[in-house]
Protein backbone atom coordinates (compact mmCIF):
# COMPACT_ATOMS: atom_id res chain seq x y z
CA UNK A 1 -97.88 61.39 -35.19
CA UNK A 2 -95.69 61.43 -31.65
CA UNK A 3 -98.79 62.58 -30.02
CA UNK A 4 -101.37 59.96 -31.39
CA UNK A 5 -98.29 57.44 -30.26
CA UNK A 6 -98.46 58.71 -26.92
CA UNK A 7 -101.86 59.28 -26.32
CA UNK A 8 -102.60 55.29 -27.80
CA UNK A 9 -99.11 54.37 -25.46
CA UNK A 10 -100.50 55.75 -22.19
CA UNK A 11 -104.05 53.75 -22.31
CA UNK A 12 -102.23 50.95 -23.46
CA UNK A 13 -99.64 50.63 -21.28
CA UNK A 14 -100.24 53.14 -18.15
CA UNK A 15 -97.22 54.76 -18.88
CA UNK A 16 -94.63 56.90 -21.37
CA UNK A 17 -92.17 55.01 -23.01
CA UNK A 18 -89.02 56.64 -25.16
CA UNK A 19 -89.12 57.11 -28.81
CA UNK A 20 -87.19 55.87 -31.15
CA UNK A 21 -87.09 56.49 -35.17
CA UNK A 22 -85.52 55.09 -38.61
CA UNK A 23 -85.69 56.21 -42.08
CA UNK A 24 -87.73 55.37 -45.06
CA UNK A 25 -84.67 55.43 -47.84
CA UNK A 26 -84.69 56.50 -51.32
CA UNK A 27 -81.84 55.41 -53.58
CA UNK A 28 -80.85 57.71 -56.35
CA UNK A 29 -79.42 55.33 -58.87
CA UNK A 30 -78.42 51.58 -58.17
CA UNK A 31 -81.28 49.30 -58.38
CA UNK A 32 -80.69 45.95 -58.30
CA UNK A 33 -77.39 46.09 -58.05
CA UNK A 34 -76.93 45.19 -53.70
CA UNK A 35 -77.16 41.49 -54.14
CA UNK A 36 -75.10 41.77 -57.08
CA UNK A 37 -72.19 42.55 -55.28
CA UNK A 38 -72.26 46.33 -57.11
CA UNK A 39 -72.72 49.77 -55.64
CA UNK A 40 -75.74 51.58 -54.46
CA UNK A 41 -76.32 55.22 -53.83
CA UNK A 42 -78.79 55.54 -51.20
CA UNK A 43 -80.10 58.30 -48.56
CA UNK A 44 -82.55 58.17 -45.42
CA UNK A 45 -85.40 60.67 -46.29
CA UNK A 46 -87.77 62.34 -43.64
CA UNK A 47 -90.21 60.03 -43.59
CA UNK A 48 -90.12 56.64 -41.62
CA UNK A 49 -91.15 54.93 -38.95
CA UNK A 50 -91.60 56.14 -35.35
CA UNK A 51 -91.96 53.86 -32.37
CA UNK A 52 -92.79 54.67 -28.14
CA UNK A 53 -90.92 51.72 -26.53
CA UNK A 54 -90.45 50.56 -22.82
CA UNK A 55 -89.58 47.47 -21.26
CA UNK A 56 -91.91 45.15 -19.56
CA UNK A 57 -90.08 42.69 -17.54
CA UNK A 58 -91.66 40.06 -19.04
CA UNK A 59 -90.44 37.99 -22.41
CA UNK A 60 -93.43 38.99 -24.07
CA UNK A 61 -93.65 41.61 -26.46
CA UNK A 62 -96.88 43.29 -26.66
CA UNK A 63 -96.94 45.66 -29.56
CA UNK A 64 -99.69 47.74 -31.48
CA UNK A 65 -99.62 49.19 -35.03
CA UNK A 66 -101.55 52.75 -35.43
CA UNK A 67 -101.82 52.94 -38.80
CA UNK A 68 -103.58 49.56 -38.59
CA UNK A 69 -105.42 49.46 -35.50
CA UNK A 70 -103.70 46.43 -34.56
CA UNK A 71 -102.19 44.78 -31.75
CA UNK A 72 -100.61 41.57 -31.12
CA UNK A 73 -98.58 39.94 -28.36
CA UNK A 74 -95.81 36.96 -28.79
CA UNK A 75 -93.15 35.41 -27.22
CA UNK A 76 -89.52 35.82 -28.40
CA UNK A 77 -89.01 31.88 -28.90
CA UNK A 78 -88.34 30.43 -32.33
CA UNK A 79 -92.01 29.00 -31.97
CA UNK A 80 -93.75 32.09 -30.94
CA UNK A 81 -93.56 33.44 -34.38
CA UNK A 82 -96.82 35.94 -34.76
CA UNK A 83 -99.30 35.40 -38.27
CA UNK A 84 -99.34 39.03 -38.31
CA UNK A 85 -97.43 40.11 -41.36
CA UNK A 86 -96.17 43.16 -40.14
CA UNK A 87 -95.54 41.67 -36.47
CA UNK A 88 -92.93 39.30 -38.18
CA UNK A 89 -90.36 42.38 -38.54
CA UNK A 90 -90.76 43.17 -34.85
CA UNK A 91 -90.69 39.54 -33.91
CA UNK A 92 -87.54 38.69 -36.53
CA UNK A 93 -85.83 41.29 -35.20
CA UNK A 94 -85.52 39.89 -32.03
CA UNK A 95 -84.82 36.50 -33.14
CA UNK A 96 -81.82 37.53 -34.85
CA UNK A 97 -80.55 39.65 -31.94
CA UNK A 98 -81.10 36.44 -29.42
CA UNK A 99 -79.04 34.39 -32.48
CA UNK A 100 -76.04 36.72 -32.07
CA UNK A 101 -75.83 36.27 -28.50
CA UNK A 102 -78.08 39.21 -27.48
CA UNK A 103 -79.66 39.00 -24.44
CA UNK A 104 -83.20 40.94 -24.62
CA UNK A 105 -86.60 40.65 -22.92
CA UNK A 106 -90.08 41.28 -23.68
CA UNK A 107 -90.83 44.84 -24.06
CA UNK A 108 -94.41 47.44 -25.09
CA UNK A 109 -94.41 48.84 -28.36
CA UNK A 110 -96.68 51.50 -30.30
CA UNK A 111 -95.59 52.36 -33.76
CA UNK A 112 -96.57 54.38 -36.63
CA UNK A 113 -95.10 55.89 -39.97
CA UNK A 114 -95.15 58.51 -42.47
CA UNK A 115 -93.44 56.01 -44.87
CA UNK A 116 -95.97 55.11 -47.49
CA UNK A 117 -96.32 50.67 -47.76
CA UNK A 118 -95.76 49.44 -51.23
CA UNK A 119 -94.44 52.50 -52.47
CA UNK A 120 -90.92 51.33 -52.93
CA UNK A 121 -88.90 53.37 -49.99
CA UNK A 122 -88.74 50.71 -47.84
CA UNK A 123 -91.06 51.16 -45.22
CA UNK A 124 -90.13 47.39 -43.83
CA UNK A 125 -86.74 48.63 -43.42
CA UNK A 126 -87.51 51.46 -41.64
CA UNK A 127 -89.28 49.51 -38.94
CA UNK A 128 -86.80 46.88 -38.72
CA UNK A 129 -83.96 49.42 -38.34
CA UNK A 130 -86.44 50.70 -35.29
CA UNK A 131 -86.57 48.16 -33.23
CA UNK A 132 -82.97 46.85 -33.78
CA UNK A 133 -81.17 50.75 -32.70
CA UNK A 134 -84.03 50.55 -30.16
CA UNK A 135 -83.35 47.30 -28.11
CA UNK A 136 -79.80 47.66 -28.74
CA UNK A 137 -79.93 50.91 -27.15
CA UNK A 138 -82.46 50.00 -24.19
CA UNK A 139 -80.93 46.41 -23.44
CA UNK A 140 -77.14 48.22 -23.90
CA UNK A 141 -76.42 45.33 -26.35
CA UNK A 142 -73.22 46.88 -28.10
CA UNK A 143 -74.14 45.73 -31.31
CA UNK A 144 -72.23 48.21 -34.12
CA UNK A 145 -74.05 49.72 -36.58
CA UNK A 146 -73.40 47.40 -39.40
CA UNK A 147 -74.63 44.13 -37.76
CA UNK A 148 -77.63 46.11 -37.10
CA UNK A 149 -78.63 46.44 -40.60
CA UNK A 150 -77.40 43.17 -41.57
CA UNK A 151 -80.14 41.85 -38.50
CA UNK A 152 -83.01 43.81 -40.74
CA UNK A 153 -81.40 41.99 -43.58
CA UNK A 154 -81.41 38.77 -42.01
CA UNK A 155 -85.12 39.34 -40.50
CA UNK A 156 -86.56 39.60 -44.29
CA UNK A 157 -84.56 36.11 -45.49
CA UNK A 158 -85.33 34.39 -42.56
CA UNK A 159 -88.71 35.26 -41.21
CA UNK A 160 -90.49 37.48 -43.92
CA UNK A 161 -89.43 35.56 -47.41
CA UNK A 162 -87.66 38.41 -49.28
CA UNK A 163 -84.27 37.63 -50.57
CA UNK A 164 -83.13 41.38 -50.21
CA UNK A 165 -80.08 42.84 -50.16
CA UNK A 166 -78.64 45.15 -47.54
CA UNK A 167 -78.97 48.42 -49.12
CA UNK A 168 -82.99 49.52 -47.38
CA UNK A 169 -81.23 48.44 -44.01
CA UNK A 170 -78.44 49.79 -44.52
CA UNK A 171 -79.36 53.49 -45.65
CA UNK A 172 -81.89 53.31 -42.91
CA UNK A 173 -79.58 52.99 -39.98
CA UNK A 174 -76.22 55.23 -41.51
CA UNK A 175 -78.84 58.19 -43.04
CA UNK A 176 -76.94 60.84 -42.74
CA UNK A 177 -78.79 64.40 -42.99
CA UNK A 178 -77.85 66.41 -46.49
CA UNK A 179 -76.10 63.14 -47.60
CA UNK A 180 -76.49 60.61 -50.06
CA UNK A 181 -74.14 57.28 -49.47
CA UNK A 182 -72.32 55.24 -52.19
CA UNK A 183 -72.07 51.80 -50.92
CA UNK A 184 -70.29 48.85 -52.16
CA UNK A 185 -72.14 46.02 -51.26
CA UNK A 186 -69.26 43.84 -52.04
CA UNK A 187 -66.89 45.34 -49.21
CA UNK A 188 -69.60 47.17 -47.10
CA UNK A 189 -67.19 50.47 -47.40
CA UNK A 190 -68.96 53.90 -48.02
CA UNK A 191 -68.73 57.34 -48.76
CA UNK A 192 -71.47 60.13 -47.77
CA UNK A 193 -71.71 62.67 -50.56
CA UNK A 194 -73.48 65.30 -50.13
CA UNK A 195 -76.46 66.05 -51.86
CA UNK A 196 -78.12 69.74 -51.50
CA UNK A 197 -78.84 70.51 -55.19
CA UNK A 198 -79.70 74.07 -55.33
CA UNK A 199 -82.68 74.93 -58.09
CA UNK A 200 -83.57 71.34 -57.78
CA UNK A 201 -85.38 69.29 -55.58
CA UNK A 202 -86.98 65.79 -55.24
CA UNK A 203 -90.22 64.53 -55.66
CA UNK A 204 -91.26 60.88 -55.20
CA UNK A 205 -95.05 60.35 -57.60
CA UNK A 206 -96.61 57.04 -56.54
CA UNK A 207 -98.25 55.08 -59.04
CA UNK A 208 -100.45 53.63 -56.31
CA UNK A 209 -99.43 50.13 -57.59
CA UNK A 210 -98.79 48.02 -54.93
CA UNK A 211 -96.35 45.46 -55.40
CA UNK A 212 -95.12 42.33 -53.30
CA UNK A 213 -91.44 41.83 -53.05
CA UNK A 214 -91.71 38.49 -51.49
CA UNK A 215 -93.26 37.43 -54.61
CA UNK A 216 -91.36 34.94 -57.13
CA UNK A 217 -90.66 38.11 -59.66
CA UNK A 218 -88.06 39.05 -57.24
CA UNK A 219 -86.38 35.78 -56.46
CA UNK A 220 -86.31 34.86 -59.92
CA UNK A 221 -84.48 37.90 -60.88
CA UNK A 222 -82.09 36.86 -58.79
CA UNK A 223 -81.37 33.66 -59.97
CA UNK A 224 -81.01 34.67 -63.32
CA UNK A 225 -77.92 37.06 -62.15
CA UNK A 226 -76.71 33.94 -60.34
CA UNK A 227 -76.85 31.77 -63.51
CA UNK A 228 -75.04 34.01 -65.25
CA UNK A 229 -72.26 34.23 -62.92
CA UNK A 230 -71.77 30.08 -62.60
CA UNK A 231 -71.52 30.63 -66.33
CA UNK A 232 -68.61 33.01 -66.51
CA UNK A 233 -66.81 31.81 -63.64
CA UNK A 234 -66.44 28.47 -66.16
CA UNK A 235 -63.94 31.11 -67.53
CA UNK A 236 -63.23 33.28 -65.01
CA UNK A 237 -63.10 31.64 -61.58
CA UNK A 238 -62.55 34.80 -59.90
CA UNK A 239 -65.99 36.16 -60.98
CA UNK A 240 -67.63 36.02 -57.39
CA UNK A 241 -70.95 38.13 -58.46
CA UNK A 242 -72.41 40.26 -61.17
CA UNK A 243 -70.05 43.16 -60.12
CA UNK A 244 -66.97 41.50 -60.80
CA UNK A 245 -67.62 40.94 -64.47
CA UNK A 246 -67.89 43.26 -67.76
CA UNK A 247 -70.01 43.13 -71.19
CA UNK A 248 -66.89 41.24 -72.73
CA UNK A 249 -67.49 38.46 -70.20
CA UNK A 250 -71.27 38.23 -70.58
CA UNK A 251 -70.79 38.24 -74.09
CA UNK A 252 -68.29 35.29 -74.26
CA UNK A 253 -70.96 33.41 -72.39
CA UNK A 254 -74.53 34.45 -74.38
CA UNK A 255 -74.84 31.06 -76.10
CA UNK A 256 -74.71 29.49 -72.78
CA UNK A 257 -77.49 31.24 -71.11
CA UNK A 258 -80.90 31.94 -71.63
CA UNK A 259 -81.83 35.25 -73.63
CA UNK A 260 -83.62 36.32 -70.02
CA UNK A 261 -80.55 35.78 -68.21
CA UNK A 262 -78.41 37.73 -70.42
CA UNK A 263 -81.02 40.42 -70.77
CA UNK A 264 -81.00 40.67 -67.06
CA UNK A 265 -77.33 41.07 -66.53
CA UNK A 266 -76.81 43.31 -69.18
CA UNK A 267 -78.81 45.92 -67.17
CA UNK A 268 -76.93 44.76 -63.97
CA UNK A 269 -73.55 45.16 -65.16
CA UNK A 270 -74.62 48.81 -66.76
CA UNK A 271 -76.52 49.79 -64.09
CA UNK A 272 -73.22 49.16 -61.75
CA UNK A 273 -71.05 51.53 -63.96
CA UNK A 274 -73.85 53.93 -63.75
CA UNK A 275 -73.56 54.38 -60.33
CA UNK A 276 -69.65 55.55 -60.32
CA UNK A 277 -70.83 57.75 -63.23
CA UNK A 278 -73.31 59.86 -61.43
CA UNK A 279 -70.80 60.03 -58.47
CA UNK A 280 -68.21 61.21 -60.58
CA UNK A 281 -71.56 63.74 -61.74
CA UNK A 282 -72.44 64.76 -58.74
CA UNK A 283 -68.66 65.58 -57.61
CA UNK A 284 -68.68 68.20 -60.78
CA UNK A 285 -72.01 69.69 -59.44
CA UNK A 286 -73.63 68.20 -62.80
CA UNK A 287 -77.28 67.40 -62.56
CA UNK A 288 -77.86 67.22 -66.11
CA UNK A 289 -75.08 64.22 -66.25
CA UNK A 290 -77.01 62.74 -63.07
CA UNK A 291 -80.36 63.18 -64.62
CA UNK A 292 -79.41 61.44 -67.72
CA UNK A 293 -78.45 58.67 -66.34
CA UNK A 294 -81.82 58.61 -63.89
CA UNK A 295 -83.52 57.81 -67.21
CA UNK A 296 -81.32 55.14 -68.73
CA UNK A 297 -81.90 53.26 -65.58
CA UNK A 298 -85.75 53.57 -66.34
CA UNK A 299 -85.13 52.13 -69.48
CA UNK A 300 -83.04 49.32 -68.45
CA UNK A 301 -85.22 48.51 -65.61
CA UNK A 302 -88.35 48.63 -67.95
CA UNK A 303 -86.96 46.97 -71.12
CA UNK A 304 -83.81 44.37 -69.84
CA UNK A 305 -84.90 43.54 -65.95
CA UNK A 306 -88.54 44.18 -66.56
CA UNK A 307 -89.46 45.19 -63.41
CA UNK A 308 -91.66 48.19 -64.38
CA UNK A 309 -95.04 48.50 -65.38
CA UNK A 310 -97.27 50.39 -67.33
CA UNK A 311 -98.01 53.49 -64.85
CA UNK A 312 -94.72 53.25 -64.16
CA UNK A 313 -93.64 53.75 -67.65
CA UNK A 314 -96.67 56.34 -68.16
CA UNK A 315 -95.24 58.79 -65.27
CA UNK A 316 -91.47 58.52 -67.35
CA UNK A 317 -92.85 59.79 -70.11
CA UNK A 318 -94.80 62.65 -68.69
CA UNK A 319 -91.27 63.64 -66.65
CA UNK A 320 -89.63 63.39 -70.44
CA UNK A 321 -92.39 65.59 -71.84
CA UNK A 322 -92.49 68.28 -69.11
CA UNK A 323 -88.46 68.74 -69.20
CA UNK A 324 -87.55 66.74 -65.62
CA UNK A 325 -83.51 66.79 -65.34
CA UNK A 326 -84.19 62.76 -64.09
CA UNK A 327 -86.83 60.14 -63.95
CA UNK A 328 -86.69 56.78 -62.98
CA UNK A 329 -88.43 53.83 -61.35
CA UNK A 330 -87.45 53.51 -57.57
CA UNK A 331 -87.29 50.17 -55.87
CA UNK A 332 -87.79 46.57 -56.71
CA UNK A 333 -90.43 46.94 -59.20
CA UNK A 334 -93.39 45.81 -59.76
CA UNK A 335 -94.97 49.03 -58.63
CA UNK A 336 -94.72 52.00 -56.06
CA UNK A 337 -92.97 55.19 -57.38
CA UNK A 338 -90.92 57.25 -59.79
CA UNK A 339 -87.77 58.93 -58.75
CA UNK A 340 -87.50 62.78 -60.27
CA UNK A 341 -84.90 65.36 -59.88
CA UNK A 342 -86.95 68.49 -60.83
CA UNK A 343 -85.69 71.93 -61.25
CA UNK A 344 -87.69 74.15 -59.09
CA UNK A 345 -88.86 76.32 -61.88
CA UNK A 346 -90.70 73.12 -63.89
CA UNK A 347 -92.19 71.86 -60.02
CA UNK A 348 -95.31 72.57 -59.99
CA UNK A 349 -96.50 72.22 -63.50
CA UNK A 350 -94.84 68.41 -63.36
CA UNK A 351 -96.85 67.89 -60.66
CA UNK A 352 -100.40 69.14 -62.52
CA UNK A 353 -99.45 67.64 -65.87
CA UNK A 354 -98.75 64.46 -64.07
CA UNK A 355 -102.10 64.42 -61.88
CA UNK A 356 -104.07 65.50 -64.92
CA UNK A 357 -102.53 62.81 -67.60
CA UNK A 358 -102.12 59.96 -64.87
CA UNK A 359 -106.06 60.52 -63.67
CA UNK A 360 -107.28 60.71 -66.88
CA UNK A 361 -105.60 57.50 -68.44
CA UNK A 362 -105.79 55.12 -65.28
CA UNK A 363 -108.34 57.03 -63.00
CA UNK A 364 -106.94 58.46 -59.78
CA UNK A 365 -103.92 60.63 -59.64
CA UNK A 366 -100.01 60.12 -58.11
CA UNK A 367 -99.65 60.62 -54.90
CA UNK A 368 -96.65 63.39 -54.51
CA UNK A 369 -94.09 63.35 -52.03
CA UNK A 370 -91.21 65.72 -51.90
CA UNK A 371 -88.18 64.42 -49.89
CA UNK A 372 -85.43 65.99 -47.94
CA UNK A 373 -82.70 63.73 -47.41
CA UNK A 374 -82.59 63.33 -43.81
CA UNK A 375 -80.59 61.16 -40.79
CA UNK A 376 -81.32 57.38 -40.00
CA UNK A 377 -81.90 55.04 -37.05
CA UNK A 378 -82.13 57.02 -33.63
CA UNK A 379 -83.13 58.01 -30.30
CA UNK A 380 -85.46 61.06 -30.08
């Protein structure tokens, strides 16, 4: 990939630029739970985006996707804004650099990634988290490493229509090789853990469902947590989100709410406990604790948030069937992946039974990615 970067830089451009690279992320339990106010347990993986950058002098950025043969060039103006969907990152990013005071110019870009789009490990994240360690690097901006995820944040709200929270940014700028990272997303403090299981490994199977996060789905998933929570603060005033309240709380409020509401924070509020749970697991050195709670996540993503699908759903039961430690939907829904901790021994027949079954009930097979949890946002 760094050679087809610099080979596509060099006609472009007349000359070598420096490389830069982020993280595609994959979060082992904790979904749904970052604007919430919970925890999430994420980790950079080694596959994300890579970019050959220089500046230009100019304040125009002209930039050039290789996966899609495309390129574009824009100004860094509030007007300039590109139509190209995935020039918008590039182009928020900068926007929300210049709105913190951050004096940058126009620079030449070529970019690629190894980070599959759509498959829920955040491949928008990983190119956001690019650019931002990249121009804070080559215009010697200062910015810390936390406003530089909350910038990717910032460039989904305000320039790409995705509500997020600030977990994808987050994991892909702090990835930390051989660690996974509990984060509160309430008080933005962490802790790495680390995370070499030995006789297990990882293995991402994409449905090959692509799903939209910008969509409505998402938002109104949201709003339903947020509904809930102006209904037990009525009570509670010191409820500020999801996070700070219990099942006893929810429960004193379910004639109040919608069934869908209470549905969805019902898998909210568990989902936060499960978190600490698997931390607590993974402290012990037990996967089969971790692994159990991997599938009550699926459930409670598939039955209370309803964010799953049906070859979603399809790929849990073929992990339950073949003996997987942990299986569970990965991401915002709607689509993209399952999330299994495998014991080396059971690898490779998971992997036929689930191209067999999958291909002959929906007619093409998984895609199969095994991860290695690997370091963030950086300078190559």
């Amino acid at each position: 990939m760094k050679s087809a970067i610099s080979e596509k830089f060099m006609t472009l451009f007349g000359h070598e630029g420096e490389f830069f690279a982020s993280a595609g992320r994959i979060n082992l339990i904790g979904e749904h739970t970052d604007y919430n106010g919970g925890y999430v347990f994420p980790g950079a993986i080694d596959r994300g985006m890579l970019a050959e950058i220089s500046l230009n002098g100019t304040e125009r950025v002209c930039a050039y996707a290789l996966d899609l043969d495309e390129y574009v060039e824009f100004g860094i103006e509030e007007s300039d804004i590109p139509e190209q969907g995935w020039a918008k990152y590039i182009f928020g990013v900068c926007r929300e650099i210049i709105k913190r005071g951050g004096r940058i110019g126009g620079f030449n870009t070529v970019f690629a990634g190894d980070v599959p789009l759509g498959a829920g490990m955040s491949s928008s994240a990983a190119l956001e988290s690019t650019f931002a360690f990249a121009l804070n690097e080559l215009f010697g901006l200062g910015i810390d490493r936390f406003e530089l995820a909350r910038i990717g944040q910032a460039t989904e709200h305000n320039y790409c229509g995705v509500n997020c929270g600030i977990m994808d940014q987050f994991a892909s700028i702090f990835g930390k090789k051989g660690n996974l990272m509990r984060l509160d997303c309430k008080t933005l403090e962490y802790k790495y853990y680390p995370f070499n299981p030995e006789g297990y490994s990882l293995v991402l199977l994409d449905s090959a469902v692509k799903h939209e996060l910008a969509s409505s789905a998402y938002n109104r998933r949201r709003e339903s947590c947020e509904n809930v929570v102006k209904a037990i603060r009525k009570r509670h005033p010191e409820v500020e989100f999801l996070r700070d309240a219990g099942m006893e709380w929810l429960d004193e409020v379910k004639d109040e709410i919608s069934e869908e509401d209470y549905k969805r924070a019902e898998y909210v509020i568990g989902e936060i406990r499960r978190v600490l749970e698997v931390c607590d697991a993974l402290e012990r050195g037990d996967y089969e604790t971790v692994g159990r709670k991997m599938y009550e996540t699926h459930y409670g993503m598939s039955r209370l948030y309803e964010v799953s699908c049906e070859e979603l759903d399809f790929l849990n039961e073929v992990a339950k069937k073949c003996g997987v430690t942990g299986s569970r939907i990965m991401g915002g829904g709607f689509g993209g992946c399952t999330i299994n901790l495998v014991r080396n021994e059971l690898h490779d027949g998971f992997i036929a039974e689930a191209k067999a079954s999958f291909a002959a009930k929906f007619g093409h097979e998984p895609k199969v990615y095994d991860v290695v949890i690997s370091d963030g946002a950086r300078r190559l």
